[in-house]
C-alpha atoms as a PDB file:
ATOM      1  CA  UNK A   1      43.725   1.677  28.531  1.00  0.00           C
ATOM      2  CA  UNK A   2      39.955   0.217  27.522  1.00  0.00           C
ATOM      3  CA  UNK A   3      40.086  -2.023  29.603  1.00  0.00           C
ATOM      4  CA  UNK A   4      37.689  -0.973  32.240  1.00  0.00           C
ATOM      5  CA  UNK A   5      34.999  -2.923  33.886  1.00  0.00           C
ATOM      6  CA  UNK A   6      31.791  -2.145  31.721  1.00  0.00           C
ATOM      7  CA  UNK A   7      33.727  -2.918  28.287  1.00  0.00           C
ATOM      8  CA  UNK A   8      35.539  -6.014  29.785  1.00  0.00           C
ATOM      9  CA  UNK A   9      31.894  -7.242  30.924  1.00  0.00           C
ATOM     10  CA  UNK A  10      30.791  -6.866  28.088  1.00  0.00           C
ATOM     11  CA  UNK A  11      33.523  -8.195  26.049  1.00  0.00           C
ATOM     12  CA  UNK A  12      32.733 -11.307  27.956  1.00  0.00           C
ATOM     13  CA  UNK A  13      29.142 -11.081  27.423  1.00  0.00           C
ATOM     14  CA  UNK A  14      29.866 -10.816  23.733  1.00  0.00           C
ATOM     15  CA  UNK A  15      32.330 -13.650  23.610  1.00  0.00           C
ATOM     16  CA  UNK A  16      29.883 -16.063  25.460  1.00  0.00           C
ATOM     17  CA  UNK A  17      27.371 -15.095  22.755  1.00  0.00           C
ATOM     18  CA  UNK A  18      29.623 -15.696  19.963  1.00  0.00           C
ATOM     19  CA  UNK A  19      30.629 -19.583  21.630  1.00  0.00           C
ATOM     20  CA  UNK A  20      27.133 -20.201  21.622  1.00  0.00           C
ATOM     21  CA  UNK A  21      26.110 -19.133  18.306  1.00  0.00           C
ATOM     22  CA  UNK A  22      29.407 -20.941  16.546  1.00  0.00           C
ATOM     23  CA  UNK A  23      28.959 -24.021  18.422  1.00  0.00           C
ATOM     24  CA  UNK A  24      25.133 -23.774  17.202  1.00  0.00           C
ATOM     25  CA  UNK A  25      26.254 -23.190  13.461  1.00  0.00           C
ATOM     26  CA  UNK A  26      29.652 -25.275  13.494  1.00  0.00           C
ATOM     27  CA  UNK A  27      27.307 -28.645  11.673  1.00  0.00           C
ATOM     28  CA  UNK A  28      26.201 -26.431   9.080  1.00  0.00           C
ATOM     29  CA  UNK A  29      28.784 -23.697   8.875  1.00  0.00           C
ATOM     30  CA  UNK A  30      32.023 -26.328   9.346  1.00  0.00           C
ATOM     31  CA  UNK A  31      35.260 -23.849  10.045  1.00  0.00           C
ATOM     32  CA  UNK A  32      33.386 -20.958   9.004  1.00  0.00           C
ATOM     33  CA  UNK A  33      31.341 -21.079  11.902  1.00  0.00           C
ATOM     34  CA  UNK A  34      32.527 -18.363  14.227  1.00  0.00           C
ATOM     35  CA  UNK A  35      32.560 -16.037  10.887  1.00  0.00           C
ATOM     36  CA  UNK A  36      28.902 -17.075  10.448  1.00  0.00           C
ATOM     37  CA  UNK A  37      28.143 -16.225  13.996  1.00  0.00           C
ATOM     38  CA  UNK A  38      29.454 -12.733  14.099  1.00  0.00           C
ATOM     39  CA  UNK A  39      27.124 -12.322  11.185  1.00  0.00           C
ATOM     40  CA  UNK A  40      24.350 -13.614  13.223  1.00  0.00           C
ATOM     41  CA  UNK A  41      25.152 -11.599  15.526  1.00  0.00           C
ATOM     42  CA  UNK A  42      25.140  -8.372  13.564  1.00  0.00           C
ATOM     43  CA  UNK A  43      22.210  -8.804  12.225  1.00  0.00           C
ATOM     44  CA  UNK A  44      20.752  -9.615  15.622  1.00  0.00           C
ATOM     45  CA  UNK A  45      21.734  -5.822  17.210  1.00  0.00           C
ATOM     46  CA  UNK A  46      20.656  -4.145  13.623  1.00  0.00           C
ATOM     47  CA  UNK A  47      17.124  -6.015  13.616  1.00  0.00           C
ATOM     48  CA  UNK A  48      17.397  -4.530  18.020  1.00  0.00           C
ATOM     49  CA  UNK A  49      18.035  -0.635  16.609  1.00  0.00           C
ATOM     50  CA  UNK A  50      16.041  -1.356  13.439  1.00  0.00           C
ATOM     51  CA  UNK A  51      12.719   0.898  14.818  1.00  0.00           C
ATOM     52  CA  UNK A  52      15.243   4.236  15.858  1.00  0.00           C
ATOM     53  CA  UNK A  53      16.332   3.697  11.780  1.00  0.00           C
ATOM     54  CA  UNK A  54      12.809   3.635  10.742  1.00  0.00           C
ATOM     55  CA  UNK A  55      12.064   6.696  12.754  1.00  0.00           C
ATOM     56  CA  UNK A  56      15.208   8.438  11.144  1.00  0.00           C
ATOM     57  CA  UNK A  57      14.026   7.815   8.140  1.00  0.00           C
ATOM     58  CA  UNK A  58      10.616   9.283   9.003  1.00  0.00           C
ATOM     59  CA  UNK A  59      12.358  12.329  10.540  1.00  0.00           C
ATOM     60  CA  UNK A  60      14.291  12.604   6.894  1.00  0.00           C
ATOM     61  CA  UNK A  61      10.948  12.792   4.848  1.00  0.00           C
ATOM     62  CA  UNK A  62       9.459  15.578   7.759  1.00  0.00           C
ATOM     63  CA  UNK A  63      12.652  17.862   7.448  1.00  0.00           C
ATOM     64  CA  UNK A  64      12.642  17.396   3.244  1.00  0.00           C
ATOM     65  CA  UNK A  65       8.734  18.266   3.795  1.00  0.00           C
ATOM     66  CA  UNK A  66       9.520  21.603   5.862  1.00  0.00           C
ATOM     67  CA  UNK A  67      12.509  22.722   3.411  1.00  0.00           C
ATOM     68  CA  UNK A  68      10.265  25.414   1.807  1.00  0.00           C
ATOM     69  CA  UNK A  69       9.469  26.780   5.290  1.00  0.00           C
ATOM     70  CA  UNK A  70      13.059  26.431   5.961  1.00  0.00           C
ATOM     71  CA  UNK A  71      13.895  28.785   2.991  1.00  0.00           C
ATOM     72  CA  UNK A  72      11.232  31.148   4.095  1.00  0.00           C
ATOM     73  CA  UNK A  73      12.750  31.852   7.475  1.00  0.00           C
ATOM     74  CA  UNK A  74      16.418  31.675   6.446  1.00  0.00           C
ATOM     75  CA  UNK A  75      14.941  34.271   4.109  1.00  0.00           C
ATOM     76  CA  UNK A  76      13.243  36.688   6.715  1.00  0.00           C
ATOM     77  CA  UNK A  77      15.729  36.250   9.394  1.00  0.00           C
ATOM     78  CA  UNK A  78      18.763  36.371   7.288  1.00  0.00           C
ATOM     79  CA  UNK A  79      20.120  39.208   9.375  1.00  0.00           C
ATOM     80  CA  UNK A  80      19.709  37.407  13.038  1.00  0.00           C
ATOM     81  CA  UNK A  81      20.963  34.418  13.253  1.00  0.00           C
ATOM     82  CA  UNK A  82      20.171  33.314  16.624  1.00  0.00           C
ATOM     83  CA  UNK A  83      16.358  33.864  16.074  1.00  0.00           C
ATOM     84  CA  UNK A  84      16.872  32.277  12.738  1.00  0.00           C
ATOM     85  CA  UNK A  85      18.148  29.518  15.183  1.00  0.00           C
ATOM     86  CA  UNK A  86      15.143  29.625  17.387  1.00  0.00           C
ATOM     87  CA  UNK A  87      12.520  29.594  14.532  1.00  0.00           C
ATOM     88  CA  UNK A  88      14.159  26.699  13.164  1.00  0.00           C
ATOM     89  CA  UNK A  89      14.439  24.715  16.233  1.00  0.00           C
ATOM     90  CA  UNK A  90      10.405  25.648  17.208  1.00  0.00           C
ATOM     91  CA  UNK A  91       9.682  24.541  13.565  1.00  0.00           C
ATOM     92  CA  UNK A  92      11.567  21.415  13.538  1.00  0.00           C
ATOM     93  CA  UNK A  93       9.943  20.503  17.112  1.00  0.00           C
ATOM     94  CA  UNK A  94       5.887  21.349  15.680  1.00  0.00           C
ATOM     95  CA  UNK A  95       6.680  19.223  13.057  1.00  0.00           C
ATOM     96  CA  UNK A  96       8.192  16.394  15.427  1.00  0.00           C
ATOM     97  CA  UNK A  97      11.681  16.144  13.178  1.00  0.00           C
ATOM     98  CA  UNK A  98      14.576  15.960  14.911  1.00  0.00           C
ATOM     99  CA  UNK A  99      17.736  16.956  13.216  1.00  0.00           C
ATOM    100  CA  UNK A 100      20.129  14.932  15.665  1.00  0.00           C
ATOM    101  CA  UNK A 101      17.684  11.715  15.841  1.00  0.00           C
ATOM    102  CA  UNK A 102      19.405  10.600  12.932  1.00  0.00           C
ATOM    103  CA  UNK A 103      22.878  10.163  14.428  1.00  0.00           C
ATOM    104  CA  UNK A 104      21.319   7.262  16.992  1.00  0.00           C
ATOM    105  CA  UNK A 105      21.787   4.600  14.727  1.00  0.00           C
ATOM    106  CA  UNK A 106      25.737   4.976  13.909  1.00  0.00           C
ATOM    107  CA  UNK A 107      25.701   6.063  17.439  1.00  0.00           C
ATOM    108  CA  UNK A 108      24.188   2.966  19.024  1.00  0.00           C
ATOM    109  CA  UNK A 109      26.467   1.008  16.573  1.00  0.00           C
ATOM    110  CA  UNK A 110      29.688   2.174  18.142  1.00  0.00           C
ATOM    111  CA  UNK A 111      29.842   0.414  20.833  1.00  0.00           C
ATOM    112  CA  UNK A 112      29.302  -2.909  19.691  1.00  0.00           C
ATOM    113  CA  UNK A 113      32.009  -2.003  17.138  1.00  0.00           C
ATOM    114  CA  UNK A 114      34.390  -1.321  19.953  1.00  0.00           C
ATOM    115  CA  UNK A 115      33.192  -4.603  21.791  1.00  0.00           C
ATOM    116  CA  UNK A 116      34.132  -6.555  18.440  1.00  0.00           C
ATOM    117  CA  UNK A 117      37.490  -4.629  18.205  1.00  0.00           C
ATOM    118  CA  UNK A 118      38.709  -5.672  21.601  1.00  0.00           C
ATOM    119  CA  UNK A 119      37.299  -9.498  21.724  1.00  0.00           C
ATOM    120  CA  UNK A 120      39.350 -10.281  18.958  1.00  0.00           C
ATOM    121  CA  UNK A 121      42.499  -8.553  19.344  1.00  0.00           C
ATOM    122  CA  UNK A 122      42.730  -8.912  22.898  1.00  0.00           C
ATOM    123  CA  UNK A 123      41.993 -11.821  25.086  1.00  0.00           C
ATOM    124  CA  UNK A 124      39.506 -10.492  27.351  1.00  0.00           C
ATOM    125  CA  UNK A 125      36.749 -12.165  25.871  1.00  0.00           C
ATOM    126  CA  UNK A 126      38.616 -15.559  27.630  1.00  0.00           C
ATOM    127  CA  UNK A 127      36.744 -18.074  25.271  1.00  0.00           C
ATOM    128  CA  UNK A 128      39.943 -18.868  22.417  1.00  0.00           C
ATOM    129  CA  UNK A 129      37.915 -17.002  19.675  1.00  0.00           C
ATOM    130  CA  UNK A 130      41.906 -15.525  18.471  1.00  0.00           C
ATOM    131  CA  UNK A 131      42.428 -18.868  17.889  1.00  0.00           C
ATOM    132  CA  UNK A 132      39.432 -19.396  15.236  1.00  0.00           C
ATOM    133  CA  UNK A 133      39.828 -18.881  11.454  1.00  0.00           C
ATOM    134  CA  UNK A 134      38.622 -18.054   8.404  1.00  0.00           C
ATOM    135  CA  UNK A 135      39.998 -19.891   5.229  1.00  0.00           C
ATOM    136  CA  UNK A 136      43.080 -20.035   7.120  1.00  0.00           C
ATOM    137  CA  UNK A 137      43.413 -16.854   8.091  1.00  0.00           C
ATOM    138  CA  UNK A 138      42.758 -16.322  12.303  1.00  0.00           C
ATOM    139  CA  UNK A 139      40.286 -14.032  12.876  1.00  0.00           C
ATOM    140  CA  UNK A 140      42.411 -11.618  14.938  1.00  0.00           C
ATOM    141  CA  UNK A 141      44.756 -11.019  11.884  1.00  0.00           C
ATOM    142  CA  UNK A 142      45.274  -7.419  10.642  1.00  0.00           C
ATOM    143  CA  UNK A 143      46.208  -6.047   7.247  1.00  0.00           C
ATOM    144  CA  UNK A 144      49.285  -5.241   9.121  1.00  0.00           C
ATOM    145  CA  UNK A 145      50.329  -8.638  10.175  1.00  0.00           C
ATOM    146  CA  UNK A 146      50.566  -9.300   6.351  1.00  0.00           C
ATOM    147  CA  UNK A 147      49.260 -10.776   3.141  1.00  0.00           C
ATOM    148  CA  UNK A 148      50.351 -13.891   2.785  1.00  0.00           C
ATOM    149  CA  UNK A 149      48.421 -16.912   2.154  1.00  0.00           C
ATOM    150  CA  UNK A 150      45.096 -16.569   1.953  1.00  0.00           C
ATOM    151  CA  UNK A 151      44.834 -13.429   4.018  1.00  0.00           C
ATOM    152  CA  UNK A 152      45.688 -11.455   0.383  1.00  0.00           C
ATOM    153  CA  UNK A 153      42.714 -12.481  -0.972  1.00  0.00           C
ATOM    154  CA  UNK A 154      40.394 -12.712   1.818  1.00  0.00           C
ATOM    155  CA  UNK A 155      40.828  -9.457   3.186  1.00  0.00           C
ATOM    156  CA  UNK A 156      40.731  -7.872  -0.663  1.00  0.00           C
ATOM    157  CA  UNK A 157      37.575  -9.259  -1.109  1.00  0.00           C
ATOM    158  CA  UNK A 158      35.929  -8.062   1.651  1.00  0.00           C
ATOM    159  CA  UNK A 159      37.737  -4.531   1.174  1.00  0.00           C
ATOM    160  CA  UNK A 160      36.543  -4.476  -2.218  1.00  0.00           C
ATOM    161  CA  UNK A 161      32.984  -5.186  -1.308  1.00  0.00           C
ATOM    162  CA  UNK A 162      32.987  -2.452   1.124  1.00  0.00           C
ATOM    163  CA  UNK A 163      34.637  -0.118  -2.112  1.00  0.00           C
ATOM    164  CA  UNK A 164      31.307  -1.095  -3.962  1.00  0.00           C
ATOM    165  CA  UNK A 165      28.770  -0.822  -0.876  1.00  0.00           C
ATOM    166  CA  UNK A 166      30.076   2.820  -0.184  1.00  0.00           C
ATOM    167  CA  UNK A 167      30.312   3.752  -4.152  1.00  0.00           C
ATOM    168  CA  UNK A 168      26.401   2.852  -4.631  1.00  0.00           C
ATOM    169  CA  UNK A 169      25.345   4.526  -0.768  1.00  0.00           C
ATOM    170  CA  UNK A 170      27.383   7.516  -2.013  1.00  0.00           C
ATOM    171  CA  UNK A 171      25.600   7.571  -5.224  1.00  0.00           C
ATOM    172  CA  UNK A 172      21.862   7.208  -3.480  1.00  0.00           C
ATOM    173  CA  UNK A 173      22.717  10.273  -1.390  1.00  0.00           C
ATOM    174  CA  UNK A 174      23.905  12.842  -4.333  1.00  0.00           C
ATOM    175  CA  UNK A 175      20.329  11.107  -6.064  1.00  0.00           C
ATOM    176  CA  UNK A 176      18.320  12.042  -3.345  1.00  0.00           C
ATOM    177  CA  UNK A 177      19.937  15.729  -2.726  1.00  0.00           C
ATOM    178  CA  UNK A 178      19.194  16.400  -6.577  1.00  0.00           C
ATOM    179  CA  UNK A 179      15.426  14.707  -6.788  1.00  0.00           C
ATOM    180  CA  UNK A 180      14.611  16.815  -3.172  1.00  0.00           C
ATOM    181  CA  UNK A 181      16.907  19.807  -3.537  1.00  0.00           C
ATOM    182  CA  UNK A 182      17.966  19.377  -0.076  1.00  0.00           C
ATOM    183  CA  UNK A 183      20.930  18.019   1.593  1.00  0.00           C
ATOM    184  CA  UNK A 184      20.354  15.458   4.545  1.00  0.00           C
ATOM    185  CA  UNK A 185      16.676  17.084   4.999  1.00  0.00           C
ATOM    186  CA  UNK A 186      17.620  21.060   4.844  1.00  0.00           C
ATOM    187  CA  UNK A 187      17.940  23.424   1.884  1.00  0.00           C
ATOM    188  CA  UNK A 188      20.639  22.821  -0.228  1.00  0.00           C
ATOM    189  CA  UNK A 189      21.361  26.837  -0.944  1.00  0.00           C
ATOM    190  CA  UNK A 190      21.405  26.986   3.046  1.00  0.00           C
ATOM    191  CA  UNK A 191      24.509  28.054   5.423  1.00  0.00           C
ATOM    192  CA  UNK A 192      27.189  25.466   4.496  1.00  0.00           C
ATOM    193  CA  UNK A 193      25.256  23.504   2.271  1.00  0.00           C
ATOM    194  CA  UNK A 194      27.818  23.506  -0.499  1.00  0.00           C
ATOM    195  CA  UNK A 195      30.611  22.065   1.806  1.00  0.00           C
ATOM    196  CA  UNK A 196      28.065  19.462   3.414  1.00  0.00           C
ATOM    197  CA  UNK A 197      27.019  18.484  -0.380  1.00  0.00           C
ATOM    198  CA  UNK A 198      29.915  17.149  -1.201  1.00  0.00           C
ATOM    199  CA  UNK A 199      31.253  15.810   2.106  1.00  0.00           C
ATOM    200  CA  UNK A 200      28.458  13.980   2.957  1.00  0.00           C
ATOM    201  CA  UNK A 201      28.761  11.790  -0.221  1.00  0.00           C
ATOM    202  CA  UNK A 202      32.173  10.962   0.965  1.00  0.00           C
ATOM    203  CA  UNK A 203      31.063   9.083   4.641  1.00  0.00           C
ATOM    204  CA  UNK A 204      30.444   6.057   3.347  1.00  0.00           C
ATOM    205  CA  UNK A 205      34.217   5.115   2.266  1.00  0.00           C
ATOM    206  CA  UNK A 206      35.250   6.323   5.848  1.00  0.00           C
ATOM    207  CA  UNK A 207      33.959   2.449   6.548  1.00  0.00           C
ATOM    208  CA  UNK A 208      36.779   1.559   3.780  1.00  0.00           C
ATOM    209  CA  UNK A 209      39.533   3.309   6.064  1.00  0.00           C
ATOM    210  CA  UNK A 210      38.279   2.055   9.373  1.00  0.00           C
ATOM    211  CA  UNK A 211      38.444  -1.359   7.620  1.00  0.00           C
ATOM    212  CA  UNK A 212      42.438  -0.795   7.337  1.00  0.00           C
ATOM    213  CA  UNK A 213      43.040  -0.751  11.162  1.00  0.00           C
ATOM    214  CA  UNK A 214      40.618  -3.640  12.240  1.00  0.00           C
ATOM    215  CA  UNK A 215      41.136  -7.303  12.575  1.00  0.00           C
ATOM    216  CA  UNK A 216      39.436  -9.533  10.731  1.00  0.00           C
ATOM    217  CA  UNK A 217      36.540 -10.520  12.900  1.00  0.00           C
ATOM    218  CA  UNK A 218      35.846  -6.730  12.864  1.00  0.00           C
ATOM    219  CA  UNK A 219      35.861  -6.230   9.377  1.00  0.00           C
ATOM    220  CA  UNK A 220      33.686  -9.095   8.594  1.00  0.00           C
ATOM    221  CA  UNK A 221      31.214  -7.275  11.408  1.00  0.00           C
ATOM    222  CA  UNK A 222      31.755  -4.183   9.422  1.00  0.00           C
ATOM    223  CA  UNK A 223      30.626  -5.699   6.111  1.00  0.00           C
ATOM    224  CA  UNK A 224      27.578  -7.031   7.438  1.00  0.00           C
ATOM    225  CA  UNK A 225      26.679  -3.930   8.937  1.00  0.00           C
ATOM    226  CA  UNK A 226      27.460  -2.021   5.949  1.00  0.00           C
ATOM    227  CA  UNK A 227      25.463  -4.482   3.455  1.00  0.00           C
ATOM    228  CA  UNK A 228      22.246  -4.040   6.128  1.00  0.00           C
ATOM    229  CA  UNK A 229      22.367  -0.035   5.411  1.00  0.00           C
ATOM    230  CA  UNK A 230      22.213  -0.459   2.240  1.00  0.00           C
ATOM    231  CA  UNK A 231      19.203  -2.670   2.220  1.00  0.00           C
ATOM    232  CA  UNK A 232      17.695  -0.395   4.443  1.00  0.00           C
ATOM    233  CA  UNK A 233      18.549   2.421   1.991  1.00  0.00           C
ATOM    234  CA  UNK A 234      17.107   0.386  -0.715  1.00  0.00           C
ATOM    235  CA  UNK A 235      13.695  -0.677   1.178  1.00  0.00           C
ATOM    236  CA  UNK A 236      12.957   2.235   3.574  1.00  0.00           C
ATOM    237  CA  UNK A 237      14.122   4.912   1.313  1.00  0.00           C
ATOM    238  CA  UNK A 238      12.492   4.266  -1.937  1.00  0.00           C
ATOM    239  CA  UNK A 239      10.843   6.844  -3.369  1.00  0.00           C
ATOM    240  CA  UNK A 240       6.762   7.051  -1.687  1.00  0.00           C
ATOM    241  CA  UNK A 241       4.089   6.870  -4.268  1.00  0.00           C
ATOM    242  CA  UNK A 242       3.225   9.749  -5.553  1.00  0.00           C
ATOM    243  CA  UNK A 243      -0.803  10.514  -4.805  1.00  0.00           C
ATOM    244  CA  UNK A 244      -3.197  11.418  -7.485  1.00  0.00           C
ATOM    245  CA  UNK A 245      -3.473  14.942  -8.580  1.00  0.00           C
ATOM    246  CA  UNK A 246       0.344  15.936  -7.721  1.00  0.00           C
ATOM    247  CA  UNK A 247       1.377  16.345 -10.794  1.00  0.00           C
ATOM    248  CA  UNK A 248      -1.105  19.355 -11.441  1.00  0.00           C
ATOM    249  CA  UNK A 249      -0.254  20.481  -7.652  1.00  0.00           C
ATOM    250  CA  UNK A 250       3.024  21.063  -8.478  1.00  0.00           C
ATOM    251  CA  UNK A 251       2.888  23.120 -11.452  1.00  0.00           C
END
């Protein structure tokens, strides 16, 4: 049903990629060289997208910036929602913050996700990567397929490091909504705020339950990606130094 020509091209395109880089790491990487290589590989397509996340992350810091204008026109137009809607958007576009730029990131991710999926449960990719293991355990194995062996503990570790990336991104996200007051950028008394407070601090384990349904080569991919957000959390979200005299503007 996927298998139409621009995925299967580049399901090929990916698997040639992946030869090359574990035939590159295989002297220092032994039989964890393909495993190696799809982290390579990750980090290669983050480090591509890595300038959209920096501007989403600049677009975050406008829209927490413009949540006291935000209040004041939920305020005045409380009555008409679609100029509300208009006023927000013309806002929003003056101050160059764009509240869907942050979705091109996960966005751009899919793809590659779905390229990773099908090269190694499938054999499109037509290079023997089902074949290749890790600790054992071949790389197209799912949690399905069974536990036995080393597959137990391989895929529990990985699981479990995913449980412990999405516990400390969850926790950065309820930090930021109390230190800001807002909720991904907009006022956190605002329409649906409450319901968007507490599911947003949920996303991150939805990695946990995609995890279930992948095969291993995935959810090594899946890790990696996950451990690069939160490093980018950690470096390009920390907390700007705060200028002189702010203290006494804020009183």
């Amino acid at each position: 049903m996927l298998a139409f020509a621009p995925l299967h091209d580049a399901v090929g395109a990916a698997g040639a990629a992946l030869s090359w880089l574990t035939a590159l790491l295989e002297p220092l990487a032994g039989g964890a060289a393909t495993a190696a290589a799809i982290v390579v590989l990750t980090v290669a397509v983050r480090l591509l997208i890595s300038p959209l996340t920096v501007a989403q992350v600049r677009g975050e810091r406008r829209r927490t910036a413009l949540a006291p204008q935000v209040r004041d026109l939920q305020r005045r137009y409380a009555d008409d929602p679609a100029r509300l809607q208009s006023e927000l958007f013309g806002l929003y576009r003056s101050a160059g913050a764009n509240p869907v730029a942050g979705c091109l990131p996960v966005l751009l991710q899919a793809p590659f996700l779905l390229v990773m999926y099908r090269l190694f449960s499938t054999a499109e990719g037509g290079t023997g990567l089902l074949d290749e293991r890790l600790a054992g355990v071949p790389l197209g194995h799912h949690l399905t397929d069974g536990l036995a062996g080393a597959a137990g503990p391989l895929f529990g570790g990985l699981l479990a490091l995913l449980v412990m990336l999405a516990w400390w991104m969850s926790r950065r996200i309820r930090r930021a909504a109390a230190a800001t007051g807002t909720v991904a950028g907009a006022p956190a008394e605002g329409p649906g705020a409450a319901t968007l407070a507490r599911l947003l601090p949920l996303l991150p384990y939805g990695t946990v339950l995609v995890a279930l349904v992948l095969p291993l080569a995935a959810v090594i991919y899946l890790v990696t990606t996950t451990a690069w957000s939160a490093l980018e959390q950690a470096v390009l979200r920390r907390p700007l130094p705060v200028p002189a005299g702010a203290d006494i503007d804020r009183r």
